[in-house]
C-alpha atoms as a PDB file:
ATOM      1  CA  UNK A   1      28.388 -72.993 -18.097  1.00  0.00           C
ATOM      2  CA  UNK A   2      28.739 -72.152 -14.506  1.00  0.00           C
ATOM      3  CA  UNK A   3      25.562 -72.223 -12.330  1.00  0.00           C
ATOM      4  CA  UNK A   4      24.552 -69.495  -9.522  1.00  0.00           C
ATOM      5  CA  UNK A   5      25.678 -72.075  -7.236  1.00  0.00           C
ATOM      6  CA  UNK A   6      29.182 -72.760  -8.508  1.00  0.00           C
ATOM      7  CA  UNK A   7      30.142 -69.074  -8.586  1.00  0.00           C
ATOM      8  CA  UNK A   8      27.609 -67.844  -5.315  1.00  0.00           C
ATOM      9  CA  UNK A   9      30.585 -68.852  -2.757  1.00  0.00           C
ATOM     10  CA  UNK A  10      32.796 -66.362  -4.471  1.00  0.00           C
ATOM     11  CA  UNK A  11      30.752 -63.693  -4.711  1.00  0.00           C
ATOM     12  CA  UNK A  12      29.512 -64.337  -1.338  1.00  0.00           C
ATOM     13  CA  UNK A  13      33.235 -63.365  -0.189  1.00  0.00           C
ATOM     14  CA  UNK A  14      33.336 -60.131  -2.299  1.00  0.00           C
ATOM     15  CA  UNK A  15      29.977 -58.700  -1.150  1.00  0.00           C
ATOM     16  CA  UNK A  16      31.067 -59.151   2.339  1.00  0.00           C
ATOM     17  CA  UNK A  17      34.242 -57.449   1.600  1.00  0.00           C
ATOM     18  CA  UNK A  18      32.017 -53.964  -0.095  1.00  0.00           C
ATOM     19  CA  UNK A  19      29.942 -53.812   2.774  1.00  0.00           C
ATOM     20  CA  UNK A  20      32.480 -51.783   4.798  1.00  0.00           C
ATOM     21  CA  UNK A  21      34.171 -49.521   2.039  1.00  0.00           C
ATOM     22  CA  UNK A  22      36.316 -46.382   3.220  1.00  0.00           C
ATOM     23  CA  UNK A  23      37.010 -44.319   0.063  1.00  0.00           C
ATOM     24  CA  UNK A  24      39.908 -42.879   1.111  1.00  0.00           C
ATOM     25  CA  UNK A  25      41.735 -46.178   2.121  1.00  0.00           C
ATOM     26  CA  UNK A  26      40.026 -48.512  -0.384  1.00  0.00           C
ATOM     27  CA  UNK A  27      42.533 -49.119  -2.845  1.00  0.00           C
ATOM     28  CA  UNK A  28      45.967 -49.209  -0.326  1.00  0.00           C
ATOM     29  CA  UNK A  29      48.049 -52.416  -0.248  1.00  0.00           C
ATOM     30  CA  UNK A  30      45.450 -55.090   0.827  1.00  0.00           C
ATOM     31  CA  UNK A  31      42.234 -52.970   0.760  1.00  0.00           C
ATOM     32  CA  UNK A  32      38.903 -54.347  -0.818  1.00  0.00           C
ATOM     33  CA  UNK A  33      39.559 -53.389  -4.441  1.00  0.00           C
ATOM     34  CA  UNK A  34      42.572 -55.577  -4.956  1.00  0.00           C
ATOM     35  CA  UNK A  35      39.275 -57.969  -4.890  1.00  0.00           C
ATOM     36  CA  UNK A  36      37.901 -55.853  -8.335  1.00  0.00           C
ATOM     37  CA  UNK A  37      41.156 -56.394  -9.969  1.00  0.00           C
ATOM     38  CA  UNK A  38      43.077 -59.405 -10.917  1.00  0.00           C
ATOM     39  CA  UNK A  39      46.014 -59.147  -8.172  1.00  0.00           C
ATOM     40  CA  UNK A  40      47.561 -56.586  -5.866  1.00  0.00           C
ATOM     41  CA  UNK A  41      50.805 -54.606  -5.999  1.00  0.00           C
ATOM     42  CA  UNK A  42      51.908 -57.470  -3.205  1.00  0.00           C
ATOM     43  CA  UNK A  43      51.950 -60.874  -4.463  1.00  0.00           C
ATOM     44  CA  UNK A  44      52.907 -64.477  -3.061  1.00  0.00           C
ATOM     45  CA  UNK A  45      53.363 -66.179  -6.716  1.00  0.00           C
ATOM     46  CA  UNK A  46      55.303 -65.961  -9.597  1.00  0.00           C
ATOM     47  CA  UNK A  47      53.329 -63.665 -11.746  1.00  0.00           C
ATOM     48  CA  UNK A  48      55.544 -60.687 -11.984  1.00  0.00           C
ATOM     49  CA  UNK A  49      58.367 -61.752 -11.688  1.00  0.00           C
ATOM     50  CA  UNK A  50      57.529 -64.264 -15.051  1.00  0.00           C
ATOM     51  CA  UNK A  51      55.661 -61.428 -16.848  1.00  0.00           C
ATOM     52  CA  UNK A  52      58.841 -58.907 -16.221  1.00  0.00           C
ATOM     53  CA  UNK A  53      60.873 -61.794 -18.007  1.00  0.00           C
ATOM     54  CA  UNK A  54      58.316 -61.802 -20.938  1.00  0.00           C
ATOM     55  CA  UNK A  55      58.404 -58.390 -21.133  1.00  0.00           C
ATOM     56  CA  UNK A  56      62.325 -58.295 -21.032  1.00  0.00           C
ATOM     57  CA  UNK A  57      62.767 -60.689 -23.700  1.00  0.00           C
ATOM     58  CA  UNK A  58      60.083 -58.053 -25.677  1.00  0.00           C
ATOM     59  CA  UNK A  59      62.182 -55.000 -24.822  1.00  0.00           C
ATOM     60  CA  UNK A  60      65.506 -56.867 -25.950  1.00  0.00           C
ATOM     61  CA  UNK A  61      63.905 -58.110 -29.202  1.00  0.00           C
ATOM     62  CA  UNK A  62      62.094 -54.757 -30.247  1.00  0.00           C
ATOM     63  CA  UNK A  63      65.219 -52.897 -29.587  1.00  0.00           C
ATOM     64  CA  UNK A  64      67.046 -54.734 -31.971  1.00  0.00           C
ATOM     65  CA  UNK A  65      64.210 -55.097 -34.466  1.00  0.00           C
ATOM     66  CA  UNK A  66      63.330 -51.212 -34.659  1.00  0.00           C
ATOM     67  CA  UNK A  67      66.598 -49.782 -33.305  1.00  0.00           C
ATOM     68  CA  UNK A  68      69.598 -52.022 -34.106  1.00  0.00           C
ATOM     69  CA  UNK A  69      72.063 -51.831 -31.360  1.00  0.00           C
ATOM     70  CA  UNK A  70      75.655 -51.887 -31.987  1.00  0.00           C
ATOM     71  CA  UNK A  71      75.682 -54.047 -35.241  1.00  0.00           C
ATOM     72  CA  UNK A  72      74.518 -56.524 -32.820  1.00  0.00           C
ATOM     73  CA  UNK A  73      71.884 -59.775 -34.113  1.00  0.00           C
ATOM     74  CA  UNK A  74      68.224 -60.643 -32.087  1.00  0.00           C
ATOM     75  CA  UNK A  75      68.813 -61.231 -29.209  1.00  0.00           C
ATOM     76  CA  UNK A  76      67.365 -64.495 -29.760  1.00  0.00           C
ATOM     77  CA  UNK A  77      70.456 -65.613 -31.830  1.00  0.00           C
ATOM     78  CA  UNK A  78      72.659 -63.919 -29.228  1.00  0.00           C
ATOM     79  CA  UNK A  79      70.866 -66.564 -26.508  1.00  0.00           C
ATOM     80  CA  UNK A  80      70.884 -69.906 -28.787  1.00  0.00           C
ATOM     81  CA  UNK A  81      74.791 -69.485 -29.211  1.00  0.00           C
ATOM     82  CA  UNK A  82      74.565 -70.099 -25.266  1.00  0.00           C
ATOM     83  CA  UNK A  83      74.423 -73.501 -24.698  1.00  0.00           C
ATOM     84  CA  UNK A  84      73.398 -75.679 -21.752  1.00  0.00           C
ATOM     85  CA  UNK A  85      71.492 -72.044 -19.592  1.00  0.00           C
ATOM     86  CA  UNK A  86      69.084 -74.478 -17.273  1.00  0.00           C
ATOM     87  CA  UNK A  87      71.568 -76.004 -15.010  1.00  0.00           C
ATOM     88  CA  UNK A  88      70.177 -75.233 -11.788  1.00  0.00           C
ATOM     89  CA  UNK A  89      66.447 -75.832 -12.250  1.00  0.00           C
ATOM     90  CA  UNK A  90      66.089 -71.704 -12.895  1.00  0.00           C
ATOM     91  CA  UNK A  91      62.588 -69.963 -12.913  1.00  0.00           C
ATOM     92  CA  UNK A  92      61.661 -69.987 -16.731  1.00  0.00           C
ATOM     93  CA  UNK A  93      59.472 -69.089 -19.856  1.00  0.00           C
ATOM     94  CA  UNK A  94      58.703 -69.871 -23.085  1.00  0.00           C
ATOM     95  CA  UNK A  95      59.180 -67.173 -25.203  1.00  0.00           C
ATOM     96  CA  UNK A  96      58.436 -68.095 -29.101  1.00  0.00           C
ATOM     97  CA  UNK A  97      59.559 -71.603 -28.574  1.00  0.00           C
ATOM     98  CA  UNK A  98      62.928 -70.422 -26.525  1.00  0.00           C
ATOM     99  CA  UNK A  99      63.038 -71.670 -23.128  1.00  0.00           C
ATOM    100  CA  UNK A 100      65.143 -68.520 -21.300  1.00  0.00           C
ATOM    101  CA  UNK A 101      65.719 -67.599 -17.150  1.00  0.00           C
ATOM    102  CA  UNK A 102      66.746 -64.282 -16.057  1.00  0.00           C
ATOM    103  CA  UNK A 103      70.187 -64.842 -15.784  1.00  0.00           C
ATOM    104  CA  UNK A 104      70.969 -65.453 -19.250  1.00  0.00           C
ATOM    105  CA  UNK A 105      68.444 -62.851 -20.488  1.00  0.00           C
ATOM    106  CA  UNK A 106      70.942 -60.274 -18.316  1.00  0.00           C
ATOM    107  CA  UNK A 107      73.858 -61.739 -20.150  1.00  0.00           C
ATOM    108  CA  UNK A 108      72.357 -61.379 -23.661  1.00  0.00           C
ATOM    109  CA  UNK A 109      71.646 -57.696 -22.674  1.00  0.00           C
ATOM    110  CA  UNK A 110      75.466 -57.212 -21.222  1.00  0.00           C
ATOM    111  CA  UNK A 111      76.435 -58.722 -24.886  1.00  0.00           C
ATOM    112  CA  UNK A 112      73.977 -56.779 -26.544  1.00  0.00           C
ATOM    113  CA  UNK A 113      75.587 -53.533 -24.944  1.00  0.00           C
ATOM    114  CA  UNK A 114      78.987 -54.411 -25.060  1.00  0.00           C
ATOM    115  CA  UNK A 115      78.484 -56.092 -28.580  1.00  0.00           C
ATOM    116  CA  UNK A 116      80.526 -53.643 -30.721  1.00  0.00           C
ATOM    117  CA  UNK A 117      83.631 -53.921 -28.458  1.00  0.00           C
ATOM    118  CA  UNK A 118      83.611 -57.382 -27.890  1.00  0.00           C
ATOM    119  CA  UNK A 119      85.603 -58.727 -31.331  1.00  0.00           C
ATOM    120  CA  UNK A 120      88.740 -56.911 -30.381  1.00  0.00           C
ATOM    121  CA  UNK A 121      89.011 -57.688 -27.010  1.00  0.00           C
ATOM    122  CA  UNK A 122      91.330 -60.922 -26.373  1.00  0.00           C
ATOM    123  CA  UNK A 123      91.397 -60.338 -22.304  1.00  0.00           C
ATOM    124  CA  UNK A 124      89.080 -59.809 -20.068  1.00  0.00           C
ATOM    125  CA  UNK A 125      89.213 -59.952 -15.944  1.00  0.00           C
ATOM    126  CA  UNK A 126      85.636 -60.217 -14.333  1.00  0.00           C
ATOM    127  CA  UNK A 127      85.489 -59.574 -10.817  1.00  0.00           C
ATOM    128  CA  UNK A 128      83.050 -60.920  -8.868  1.00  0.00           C
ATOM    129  CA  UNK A 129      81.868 -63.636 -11.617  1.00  0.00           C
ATOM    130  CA  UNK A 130      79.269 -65.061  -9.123  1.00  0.00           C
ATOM    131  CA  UNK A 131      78.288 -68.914 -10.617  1.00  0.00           C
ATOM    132  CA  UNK A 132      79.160 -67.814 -14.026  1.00  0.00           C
ATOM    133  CA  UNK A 133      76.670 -66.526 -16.203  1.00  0.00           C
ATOM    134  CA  UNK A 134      78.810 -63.590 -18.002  1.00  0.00           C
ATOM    135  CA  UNK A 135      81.502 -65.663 -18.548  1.00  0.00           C
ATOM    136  CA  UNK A 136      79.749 -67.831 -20.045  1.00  0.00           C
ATOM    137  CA  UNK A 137      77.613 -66.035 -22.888  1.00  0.00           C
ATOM    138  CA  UNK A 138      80.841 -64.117 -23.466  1.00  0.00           C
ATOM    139  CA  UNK A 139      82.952 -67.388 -24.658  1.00  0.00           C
ATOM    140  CA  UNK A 140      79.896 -68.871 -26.435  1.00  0.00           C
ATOM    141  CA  UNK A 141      79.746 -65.992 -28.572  1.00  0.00           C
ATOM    142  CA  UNK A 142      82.930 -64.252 -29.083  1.00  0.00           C
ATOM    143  CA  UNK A 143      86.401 -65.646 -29.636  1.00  0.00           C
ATOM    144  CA  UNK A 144      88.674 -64.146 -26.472  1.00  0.00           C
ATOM    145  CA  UNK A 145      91.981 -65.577 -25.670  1.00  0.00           C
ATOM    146  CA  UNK A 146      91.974 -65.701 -21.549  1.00  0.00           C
ATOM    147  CA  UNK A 147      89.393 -64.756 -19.002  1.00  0.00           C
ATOM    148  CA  UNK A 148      90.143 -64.256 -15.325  1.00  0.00           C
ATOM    149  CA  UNK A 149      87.896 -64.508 -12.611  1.00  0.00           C
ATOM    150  CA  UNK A 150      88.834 -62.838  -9.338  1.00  0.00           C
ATOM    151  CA  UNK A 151      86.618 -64.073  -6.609  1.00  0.00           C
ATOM    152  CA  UNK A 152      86.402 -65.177  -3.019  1.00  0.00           C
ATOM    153  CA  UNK A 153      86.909 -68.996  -2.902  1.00  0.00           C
ATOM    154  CA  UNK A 154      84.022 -70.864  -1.929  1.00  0.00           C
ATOM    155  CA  UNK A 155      82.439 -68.922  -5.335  1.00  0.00           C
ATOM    156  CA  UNK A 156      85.146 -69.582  -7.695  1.00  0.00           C
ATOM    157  CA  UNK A 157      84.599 -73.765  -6.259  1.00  0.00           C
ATOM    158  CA  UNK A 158      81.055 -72.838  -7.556  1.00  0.00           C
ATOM    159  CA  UNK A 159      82.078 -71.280 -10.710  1.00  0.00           C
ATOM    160  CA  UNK A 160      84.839 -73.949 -11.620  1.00  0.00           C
ATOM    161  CA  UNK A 161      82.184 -76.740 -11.018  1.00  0.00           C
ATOM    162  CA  UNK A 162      79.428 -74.749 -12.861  1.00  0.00           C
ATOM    163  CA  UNK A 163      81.575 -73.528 -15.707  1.00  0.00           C
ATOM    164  CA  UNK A 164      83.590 -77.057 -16.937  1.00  0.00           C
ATOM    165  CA  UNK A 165      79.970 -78.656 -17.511  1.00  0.00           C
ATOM    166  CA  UNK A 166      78.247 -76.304 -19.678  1.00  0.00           C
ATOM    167  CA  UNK A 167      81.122 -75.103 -21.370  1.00  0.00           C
ATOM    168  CA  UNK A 168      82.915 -77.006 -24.067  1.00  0.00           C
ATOM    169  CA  UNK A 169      86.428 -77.645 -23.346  1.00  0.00           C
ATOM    170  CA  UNK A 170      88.319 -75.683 -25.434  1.00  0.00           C
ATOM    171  CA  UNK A 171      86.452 -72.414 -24.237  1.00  0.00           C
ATOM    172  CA  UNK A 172      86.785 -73.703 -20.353  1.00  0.00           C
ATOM    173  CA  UNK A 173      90.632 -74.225 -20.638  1.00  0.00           C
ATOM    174  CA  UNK A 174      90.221 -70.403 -21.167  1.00  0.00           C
ATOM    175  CA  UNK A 175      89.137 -69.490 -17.808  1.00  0.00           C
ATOM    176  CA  UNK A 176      92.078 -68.467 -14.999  1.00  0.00           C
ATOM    177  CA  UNK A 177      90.807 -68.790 -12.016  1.00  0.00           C
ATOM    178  CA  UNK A 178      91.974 -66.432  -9.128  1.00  0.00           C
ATOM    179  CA  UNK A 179      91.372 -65.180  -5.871  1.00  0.00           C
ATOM    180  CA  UNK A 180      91.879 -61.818  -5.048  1.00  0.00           C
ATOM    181  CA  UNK A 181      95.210 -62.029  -3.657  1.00  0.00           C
ATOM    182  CA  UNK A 182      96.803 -63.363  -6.626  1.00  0.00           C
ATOM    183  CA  UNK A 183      95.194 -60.166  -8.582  1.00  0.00           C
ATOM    184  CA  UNK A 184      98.141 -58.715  -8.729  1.00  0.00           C
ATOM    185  CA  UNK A 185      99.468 -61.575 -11.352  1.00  0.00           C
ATOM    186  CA  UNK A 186      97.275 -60.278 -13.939  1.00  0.00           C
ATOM    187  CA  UNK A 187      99.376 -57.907 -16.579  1.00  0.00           C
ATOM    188  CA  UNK A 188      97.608 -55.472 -18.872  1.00  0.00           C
ATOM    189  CA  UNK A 189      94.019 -56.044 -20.072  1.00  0.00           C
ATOM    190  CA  UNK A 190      91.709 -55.303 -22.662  1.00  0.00           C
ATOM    191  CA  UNK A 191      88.435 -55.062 -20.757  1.00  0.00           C
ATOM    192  CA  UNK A 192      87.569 -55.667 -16.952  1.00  0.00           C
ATOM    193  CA  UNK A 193      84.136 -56.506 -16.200  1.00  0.00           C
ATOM    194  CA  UNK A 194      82.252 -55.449 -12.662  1.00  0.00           C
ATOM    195  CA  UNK A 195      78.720 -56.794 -12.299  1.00  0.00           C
ATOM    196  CA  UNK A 196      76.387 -56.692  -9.339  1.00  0.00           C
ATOM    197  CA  UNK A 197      79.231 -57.030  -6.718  1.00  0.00           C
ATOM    198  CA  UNK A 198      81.149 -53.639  -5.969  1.00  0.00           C
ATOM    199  CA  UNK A 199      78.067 -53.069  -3.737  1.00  0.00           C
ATOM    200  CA  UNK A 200      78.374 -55.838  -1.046  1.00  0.00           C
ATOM    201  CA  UNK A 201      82.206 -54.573  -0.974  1.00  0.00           C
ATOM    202  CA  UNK A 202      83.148 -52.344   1.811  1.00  0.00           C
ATOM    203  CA  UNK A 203      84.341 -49.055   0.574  1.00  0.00           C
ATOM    204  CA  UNK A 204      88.421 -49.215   1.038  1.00  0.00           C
ATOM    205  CA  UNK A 205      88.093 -52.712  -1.016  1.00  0.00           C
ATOM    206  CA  UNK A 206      85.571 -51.510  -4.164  1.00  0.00           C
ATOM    207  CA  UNK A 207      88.034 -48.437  -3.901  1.00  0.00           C
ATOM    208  CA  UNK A 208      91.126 -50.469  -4.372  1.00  0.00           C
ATOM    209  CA  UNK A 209      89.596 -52.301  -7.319  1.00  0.00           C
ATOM    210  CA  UNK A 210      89.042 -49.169  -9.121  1.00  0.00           C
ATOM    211  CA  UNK A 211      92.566 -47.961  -9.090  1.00  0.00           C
ATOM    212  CA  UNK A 212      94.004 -51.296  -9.991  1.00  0.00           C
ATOM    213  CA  UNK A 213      91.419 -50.969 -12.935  1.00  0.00           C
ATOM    214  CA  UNK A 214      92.840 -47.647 -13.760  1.00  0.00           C
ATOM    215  CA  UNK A 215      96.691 -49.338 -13.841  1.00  0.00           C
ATOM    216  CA  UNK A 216      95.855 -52.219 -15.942  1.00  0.00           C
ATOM    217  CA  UNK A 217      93.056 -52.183 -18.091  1.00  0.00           C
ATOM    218  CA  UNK A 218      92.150 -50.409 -21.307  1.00  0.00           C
ATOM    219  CA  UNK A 219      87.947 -50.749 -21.098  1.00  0.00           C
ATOM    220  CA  UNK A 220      85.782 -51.115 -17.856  1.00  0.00           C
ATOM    221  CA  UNK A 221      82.064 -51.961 -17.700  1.00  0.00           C
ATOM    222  CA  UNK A 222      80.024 -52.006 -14.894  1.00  0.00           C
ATOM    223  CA  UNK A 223      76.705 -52.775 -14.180  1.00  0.00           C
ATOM    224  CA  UNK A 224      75.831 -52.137 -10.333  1.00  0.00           C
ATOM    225  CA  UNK A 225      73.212 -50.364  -8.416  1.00  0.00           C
ATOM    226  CA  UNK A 226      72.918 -46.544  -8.436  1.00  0.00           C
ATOM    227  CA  UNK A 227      73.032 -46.272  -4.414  1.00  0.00           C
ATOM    228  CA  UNK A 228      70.997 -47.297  -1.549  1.00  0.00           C
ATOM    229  CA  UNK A 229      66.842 -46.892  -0.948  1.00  0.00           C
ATOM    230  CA  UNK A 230      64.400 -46.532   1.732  1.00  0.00           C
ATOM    231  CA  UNK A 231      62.628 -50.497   1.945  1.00  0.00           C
ATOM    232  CA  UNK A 232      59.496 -48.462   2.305  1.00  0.00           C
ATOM    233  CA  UNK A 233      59.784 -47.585  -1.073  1.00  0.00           C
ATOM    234  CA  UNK A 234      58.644 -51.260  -2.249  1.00  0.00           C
ATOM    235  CA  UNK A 235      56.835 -52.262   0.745  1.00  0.00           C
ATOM    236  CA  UNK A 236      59.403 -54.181   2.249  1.00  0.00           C
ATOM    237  CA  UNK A 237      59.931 -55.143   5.911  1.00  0.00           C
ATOM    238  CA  UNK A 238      63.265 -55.089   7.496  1.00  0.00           C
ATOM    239  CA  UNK A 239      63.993 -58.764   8.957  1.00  0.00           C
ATOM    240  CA  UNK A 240      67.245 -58.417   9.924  1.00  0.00           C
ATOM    241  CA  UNK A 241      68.288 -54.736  10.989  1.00  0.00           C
ATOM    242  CA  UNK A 242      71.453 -55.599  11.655  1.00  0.00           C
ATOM    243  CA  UNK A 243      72.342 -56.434   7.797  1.00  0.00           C
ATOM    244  CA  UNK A 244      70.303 -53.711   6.613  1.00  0.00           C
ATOM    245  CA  UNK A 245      72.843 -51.026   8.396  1.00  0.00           C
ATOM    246  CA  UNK A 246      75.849 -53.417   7.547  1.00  0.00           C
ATOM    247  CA  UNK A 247      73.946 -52.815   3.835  1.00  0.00           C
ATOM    248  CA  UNK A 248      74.044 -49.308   3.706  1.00  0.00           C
ATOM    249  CA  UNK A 249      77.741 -48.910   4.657  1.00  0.00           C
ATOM    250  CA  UNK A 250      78.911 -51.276   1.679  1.00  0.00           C
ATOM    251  CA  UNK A 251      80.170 -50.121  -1.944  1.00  0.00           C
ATOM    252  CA  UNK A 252      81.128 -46.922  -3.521  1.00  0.00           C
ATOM    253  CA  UNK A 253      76.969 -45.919  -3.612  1.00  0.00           C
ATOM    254  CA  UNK A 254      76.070 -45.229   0.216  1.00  0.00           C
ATOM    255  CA  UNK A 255      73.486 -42.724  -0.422  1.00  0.00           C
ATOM    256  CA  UNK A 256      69.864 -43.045  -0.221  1.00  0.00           C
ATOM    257  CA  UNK A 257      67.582 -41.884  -2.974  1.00  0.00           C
ATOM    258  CA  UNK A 258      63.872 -42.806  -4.033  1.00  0.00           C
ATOM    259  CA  UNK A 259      64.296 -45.819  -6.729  1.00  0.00           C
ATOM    260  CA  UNK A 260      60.488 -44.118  -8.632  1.00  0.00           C
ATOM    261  CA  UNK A 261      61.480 -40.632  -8.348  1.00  0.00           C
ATOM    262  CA  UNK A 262      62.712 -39.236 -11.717  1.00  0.00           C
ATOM    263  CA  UNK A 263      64.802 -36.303 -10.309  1.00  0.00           C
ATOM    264  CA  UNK A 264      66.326 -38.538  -7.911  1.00  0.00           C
ATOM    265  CA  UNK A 265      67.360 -41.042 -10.371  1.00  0.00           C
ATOM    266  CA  UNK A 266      69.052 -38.333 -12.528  1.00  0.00           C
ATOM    267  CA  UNK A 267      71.057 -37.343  -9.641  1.00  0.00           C
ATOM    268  CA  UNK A 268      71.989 -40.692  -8.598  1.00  0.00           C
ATOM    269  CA  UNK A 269      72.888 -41.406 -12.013  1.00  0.00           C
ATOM    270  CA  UNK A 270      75.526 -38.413 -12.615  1.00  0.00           C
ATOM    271  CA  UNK A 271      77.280 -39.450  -9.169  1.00  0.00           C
ATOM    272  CA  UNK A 272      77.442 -43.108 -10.177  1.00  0.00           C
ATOM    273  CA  UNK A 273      78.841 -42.321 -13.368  1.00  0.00           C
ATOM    274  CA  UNK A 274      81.477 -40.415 -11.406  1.00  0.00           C
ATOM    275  CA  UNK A 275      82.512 -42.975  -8.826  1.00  0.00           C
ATOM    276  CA  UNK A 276      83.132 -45.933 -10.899  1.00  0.00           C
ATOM    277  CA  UNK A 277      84.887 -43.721 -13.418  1.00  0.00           C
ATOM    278  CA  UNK A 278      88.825 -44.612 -12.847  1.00  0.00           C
ATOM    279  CA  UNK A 279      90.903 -41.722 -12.420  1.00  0.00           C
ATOM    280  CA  UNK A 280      92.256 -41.766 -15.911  1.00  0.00           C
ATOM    281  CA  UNK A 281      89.114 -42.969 -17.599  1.00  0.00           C
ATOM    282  CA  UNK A 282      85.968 -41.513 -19.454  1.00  0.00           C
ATOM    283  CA  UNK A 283      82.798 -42.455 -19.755  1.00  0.00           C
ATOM    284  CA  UNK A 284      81.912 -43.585 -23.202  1.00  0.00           C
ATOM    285  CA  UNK A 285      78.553 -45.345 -23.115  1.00  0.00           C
ATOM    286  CA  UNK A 286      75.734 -45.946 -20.833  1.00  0.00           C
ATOM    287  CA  UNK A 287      72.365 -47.055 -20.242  1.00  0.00           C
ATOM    288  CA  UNK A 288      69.946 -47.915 -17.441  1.00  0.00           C
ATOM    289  CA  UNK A 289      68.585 -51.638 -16.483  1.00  0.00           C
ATOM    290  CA  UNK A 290      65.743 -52.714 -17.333  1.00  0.00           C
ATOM    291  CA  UNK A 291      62.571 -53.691 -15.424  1.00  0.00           C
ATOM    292  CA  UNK A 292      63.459 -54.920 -11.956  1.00  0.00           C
ATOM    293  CA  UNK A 293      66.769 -54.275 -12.470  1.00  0.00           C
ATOM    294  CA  UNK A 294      66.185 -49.913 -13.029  1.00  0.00           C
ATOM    295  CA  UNK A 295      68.034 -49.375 -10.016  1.00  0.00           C
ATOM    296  CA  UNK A 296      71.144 -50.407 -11.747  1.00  0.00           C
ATOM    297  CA  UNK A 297      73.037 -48.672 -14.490  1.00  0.00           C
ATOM    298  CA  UNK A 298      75.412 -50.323 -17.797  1.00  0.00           C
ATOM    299  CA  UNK A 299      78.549 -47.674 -17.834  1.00  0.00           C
ATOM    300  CA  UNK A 300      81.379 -48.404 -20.122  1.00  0.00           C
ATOM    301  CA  UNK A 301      84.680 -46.325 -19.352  1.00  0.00           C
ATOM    302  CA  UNK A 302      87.687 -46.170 -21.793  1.00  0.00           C
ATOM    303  CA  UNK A 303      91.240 -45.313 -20.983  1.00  0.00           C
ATOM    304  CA  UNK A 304      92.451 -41.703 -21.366  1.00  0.00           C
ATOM    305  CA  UNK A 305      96.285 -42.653 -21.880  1.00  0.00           C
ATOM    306  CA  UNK A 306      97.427 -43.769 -24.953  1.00  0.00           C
END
C-alpha cells in the first residue's frame, strides 16, 4: 500500500491548483479540472489516437456481427488475408490477438464497403495510391486482373518499392504503374478508385480527373474530405499561414463548414455527393468515416450509360 508520504507530493500539486478556482473558466482547455479527470481534450501521447483504433476495430466488427454488410466476412478475416501490414514500424494494437495499424484498418473498411462489387470487377485504376495500402488489401483478397496506379513519381518509387515486398509475385506483376501523363493509355475500366487525394489537387486538375472518370470507367468510389474547417474548431494553431491559404484553395471542396455541427455536415454532405458525381453518373451508395476520419465521406457512383 501507498503511504501519506508516497502520494503527499501529488496531492500537494492538486491542492495548489484548487486554491484559485474560477467557475466559469474551470473546465476550458488546460484549466484545473483536467487535474480531476484522467486527461484533457489536448494531449501529448498516444492515448486517443490508440483508443480510436480500438474502438474502430469494435465498430468494424459489431457492424458485421449485428448488421452484416454486403455479404461481406469479420472484418477480422478480411485483415488476416492481408499479409505482411507492419512494414514501416506503424503505430499499433492488439486487438484479440491481431496486431492491426490504421492504415490497414481503413482498407478493411474500403473492402468492407465496396465488398459486394468487388468479385466482378477485373480493372481497377486508383489515383493517388499513396505507399499502397488499398492496393494492397484489394489483391490479397479479391482476384482482379490489372490495377493501375496513377501518381506523381517520387510516390509511385515509394509504392513500387513498398508494394513488390509485401506482395506475392503473382499479385505484384498485376500492378501498372503510371504517371499521370500516360493516363490517357488506360482503355475502359471497371472501377476507379479516389482516396484521400482529390483534396491536395488544385481545382482545374481534380476537375479533369472527374471527366476522364466519366469517359472511361463504369464504377467510381471515393473517399475524401467533405470541404474545408476553421483550425479553431479542434484547437489547432496555424504554423504555417502560407499553406493553410494554399490549403483552402485545393480540391473540388473549398468551402468551410463546422466538422461537430450536425446541420453543417448534412449540407456539406449533399454538395460533396454532387461534386464528385461524374456527369453521367449516380450515386448508388454511401456512408460517412468513422472516428477521426468523420470529416470524410465513402460515395460509390455507377455509370448512367449502358
Amino acid at each position: 500500500m501507498c503511504s501519506n508520504d508516497n502520494i503527499k507530493p501529488l496531492w500537494e500539486s492538486v491542492e495548489k491548483n484548487f486554491l484559485k478556482v474560477n467557475l466559469h473558466q474551470f473546465r476550458e482547455i488546460g484549466q484545473v479540472n483536467e487535474r480531476l479527470g484522467t486527461w484533457g481534450p489536448l494531449s501529448d501521447s498516444s492515448r486517443y489516437y490508440k483508443a480510436l483504433m480500438y474502438e474502430f476495430c469494435h465498430y468494424l466488427e459489431y457492424n458485421q456481427t449485428t448488421k452484416p454488410h454486403n455479404n461481406a466476412p469479420n472484418f477480422i478475416e478480411i485483415f488476416n488475408k492481408i499479409k505482411n501490414t507492419s512494414l514501416g514500424n506503424p503505430v499499433d494494437i492488439n486487438y484479440k490477438g491481431h496486431k492491426v495499424n490504421l492504415d490497414y484498418l481503413l482498407s478493411v473498411e474500403e473492402l468492407i464497403f465496396l465488398y459486394s462489387y468487388l468479385p466482378n470487377v477485373q480493372s481497377i485504376v486508383e489515383i493517388g495510391a499513396g505507399f499502397g495500402r488499398t492496393v494492397h488489401g484489394i489483391l490479397s483478397n479479391f482476384d482482379i486482373e490489372k490495377y493501375f496506379i496513377i501518381d506523381l513519381q517520387p510516390v509511385l518509387d515509394l509504392s513500387k518499392k513498398y508494394l513488390e515486398l509485401v506482395l506475392d509475385k503473382r499479385n505484384f506483376e498485376k500492378i501498372i504503374f503510371l504517371n499521370p501523363e500516360e493516363m490517357n493509355l488506360i482503355d475502359t475500366i471497371d472501377l476507379v478508385i479516389n482516396i484521400d487525394s482529390m483534396q491536395e489537387m488544385t481545382f482545374e486538375v481534380a476537375s479533369s480527373y472527374i471527366d476522364w472518370i466519366n469517359e472511361k470507367s463504369n464504377l467510381f468510389f471515393t473517399k475524401n474530405s467533405m470541404g474545408k474547417y476553421d483550425p479553431t474548431d479542434i484547437n489547432l494553431n496555424i504554423k504555417n499561414n502560407l499553406e493553410y491559404q494554399s490549403a483552402l484553395k485545393m480540391g473540388l471542396m473549398q468551402d468551410i463548414y463546422k466538422l461537430f455541427d450536425t446541420n453543417d455536415r448534412i449540407k456539406a454532405t449533399a454538395v460533396y455527393h454532387a461534386k464528385f458525381c461524374p456527369r453521367d453518373f449516380e450515386l448508388i451508395k454511401n456512408q460517412r468515416g468513422f472516428g477521426q476520419y468523420l470529416n470524410y465521406e465513402l460515395a460509390l457512383y455507377q455509370t448512367t450509360i449502358t
